[in-house]
C-alpha atoms as a PDB file:
ATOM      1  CA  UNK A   1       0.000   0.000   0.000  1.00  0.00           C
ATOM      2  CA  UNK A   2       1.342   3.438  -1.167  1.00  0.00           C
ATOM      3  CA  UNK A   3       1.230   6.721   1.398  1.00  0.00           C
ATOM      4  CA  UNK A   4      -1.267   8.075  -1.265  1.00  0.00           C
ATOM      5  CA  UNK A   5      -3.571   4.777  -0.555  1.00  0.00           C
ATOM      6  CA  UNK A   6      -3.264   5.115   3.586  1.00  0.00           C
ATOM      7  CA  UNK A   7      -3.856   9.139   3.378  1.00  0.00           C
ATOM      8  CA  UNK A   8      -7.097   8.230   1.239  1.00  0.00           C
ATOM      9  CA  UNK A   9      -8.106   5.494   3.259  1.00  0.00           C
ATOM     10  CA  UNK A  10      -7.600   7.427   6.507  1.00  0.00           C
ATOM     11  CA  UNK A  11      -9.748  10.446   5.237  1.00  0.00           C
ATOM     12  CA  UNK A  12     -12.305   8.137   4.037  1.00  0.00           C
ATOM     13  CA  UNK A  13     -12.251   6.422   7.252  1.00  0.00           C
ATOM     14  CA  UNK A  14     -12.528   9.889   9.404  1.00  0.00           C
ATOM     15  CA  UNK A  15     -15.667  11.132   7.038  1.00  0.00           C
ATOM     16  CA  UNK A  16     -17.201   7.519   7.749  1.00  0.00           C
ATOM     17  CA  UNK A  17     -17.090   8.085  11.228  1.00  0.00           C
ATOM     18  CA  UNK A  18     -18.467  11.473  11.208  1.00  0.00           C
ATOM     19  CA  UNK A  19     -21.750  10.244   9.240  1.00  0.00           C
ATOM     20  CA  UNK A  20     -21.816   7.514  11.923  1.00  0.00           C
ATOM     21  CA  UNK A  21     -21.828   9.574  14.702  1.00  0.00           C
ATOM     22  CA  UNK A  22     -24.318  11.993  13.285  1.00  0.00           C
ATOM     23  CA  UNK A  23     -26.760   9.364  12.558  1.00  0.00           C
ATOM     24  CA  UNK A  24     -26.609   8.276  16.298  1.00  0.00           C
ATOM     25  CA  UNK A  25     -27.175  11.773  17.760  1.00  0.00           C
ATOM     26  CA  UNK A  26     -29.919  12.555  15.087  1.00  0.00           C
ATOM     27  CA  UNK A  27     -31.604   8.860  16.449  1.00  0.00           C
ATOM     28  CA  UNK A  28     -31.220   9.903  19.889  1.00  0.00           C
ATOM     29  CA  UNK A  29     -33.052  13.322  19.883  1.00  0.00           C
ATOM     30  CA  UNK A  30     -35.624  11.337  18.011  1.00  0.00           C
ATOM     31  CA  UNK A  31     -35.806   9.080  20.755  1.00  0.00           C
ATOM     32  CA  UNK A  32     -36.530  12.107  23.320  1.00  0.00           C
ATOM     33  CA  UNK A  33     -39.726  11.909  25.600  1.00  0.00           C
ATOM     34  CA  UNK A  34     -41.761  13.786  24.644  1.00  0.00           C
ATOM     35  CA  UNK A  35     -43.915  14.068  27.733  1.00  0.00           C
ATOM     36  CA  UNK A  36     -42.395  17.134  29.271  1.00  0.00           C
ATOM     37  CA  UNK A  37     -42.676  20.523  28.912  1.00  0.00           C
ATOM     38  CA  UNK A  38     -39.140  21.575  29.432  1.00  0.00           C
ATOM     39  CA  UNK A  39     -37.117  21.577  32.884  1.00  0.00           C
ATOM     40  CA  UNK A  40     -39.702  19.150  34.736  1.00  0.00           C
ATOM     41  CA  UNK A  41     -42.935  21.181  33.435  1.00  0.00           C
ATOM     42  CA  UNK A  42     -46.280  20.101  33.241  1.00  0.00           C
ATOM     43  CA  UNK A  43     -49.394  20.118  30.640  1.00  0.00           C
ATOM     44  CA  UNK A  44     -52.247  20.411  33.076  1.00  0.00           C
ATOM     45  CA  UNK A  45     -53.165  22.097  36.102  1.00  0.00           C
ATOM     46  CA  UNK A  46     -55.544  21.016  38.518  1.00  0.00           C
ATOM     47  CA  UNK A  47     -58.637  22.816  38.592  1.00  0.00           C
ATOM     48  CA  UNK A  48     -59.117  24.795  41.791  1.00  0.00           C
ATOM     49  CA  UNK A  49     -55.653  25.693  42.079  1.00  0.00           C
ATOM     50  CA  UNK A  50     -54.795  29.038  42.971  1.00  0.00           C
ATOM     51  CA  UNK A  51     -52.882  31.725  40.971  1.00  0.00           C
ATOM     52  CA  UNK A  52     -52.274  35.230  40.236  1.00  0.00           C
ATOM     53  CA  UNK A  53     -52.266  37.126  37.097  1.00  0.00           C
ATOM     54  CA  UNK A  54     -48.934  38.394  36.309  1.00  0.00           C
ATOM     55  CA  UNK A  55     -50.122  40.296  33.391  1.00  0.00           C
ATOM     56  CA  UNK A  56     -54.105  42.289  32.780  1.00  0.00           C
ATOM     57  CA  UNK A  57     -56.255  39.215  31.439  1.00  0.00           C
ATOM     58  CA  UNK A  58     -58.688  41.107  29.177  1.00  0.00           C
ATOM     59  CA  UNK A  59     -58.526  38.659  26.203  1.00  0.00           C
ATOM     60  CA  UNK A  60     -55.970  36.393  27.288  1.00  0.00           C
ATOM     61  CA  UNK A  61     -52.768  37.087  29.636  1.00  0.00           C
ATOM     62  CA  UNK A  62     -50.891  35.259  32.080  1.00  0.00           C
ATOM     63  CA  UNK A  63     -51.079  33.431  35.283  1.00  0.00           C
ATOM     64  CA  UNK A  64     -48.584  32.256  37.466  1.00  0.00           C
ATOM     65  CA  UNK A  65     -50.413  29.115  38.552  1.00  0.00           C
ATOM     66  CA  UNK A  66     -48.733  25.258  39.641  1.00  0.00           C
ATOM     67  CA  UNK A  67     -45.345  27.248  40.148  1.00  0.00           C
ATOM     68  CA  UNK A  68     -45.540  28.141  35.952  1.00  0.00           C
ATOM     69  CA  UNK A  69     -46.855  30.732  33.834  1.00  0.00           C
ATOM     70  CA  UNK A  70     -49.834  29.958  31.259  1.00  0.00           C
ATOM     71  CA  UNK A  71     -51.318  31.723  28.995  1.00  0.00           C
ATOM     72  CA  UNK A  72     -54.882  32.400  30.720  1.00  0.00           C
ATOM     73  CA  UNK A  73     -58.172  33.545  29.971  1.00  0.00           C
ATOM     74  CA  UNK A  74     -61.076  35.190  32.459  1.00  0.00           C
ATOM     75  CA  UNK A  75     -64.294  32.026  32.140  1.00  0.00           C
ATOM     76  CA  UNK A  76     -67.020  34.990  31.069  1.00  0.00           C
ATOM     77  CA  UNK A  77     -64.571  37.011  29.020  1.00  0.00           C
ATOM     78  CA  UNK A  78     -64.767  39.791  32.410  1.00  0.00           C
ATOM     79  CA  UNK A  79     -60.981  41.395  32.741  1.00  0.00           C
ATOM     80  CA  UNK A  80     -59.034  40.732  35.594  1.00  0.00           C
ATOM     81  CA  UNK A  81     -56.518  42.713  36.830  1.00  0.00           C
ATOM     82  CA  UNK A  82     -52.791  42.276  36.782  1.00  0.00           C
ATOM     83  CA  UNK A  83     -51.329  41.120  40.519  1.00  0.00           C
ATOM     84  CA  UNK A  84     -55.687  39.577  41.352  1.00  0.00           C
ATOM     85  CA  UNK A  85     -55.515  36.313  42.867  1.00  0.00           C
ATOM     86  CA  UNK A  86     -57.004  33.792  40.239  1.00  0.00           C
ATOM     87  CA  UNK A  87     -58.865  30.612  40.646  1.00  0.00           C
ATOM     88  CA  UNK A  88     -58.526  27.605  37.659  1.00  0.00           C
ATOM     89  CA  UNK A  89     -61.913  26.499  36.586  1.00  0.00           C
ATOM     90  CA  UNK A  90     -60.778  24.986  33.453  1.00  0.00           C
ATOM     91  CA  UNK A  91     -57.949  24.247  31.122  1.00  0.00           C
ATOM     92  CA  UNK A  92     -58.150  24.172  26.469  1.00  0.00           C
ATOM     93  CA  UNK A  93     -54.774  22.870  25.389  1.00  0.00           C
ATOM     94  CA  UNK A  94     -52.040  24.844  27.376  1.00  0.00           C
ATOM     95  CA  UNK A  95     -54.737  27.768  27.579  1.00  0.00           C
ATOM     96  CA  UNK A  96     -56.172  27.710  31.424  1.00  0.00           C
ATOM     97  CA  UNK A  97     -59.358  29.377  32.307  1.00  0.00           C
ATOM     98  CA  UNK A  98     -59.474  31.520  35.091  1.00  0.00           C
ATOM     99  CA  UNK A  99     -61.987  33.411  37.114  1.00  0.00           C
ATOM    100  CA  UNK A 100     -61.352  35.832  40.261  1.00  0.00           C
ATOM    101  CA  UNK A 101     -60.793  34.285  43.340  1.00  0.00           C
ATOM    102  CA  UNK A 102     -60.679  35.941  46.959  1.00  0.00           C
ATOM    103  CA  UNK A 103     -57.214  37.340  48.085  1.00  0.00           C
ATOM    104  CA  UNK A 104     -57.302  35.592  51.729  1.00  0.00           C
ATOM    105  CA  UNK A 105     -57.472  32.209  51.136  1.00  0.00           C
ATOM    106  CA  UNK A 106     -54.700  29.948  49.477  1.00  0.00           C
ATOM    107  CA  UNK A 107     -51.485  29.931  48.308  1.00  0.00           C
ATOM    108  CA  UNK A 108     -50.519  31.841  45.045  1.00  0.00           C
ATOM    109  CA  UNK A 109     -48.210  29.786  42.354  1.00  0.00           C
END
């Protein structure tokens, strides 16, 4: 075998081994769960639980609610105002539906 032949074969070898490895990693993230909503998150909330809205809810807004903000929106359509305690009466996709709750019962978040 020439030093042409072993300087081919070598590059051909590394290039080999770089399509190998890339296949694995691209089978791996494919492999994922794909359960969780990012650093231990969740996709429901259980209704009743208590909240407060971090931004105005007029349409929509958000809720810090199960120690994570949604994307909320008031049950009749009624605003609530930013910093209101909120209670979670229902829940479309990752959309919750809030309505006002009292200010001196429960725990926020």
């Amino acid at each position: 075998m020439t030093t042409d032949q072993v300087i081919l074969a070598a590059i051909v070898a590394v290039i080999v081994i770089f399509v190998i490895v890339g296949i694995v990693r691209a089978i791996g993230r494919r492999r994922a769960p794909q359960t969780g909503f990012g650093a231990g998150g969740t996709a429901t909330v259980p209704l009743g639980t208590r909240g407060f809205a971090k931004t105005a809810i007029a349409r929509t807004g958000v809720v810090l609610a199960a120690g994570e903000e949604w994307t909320a929106r008031s049950r009749d359509g009624t605003e609530i105002a930013a910093g209101q305690q909120v209670s979670v009466v229902g829940q479309e996709g990752l959309t919750i539906i809030v309505e006002p709750g009292t200010s001196g019962s429960g725990t926020q978040g």
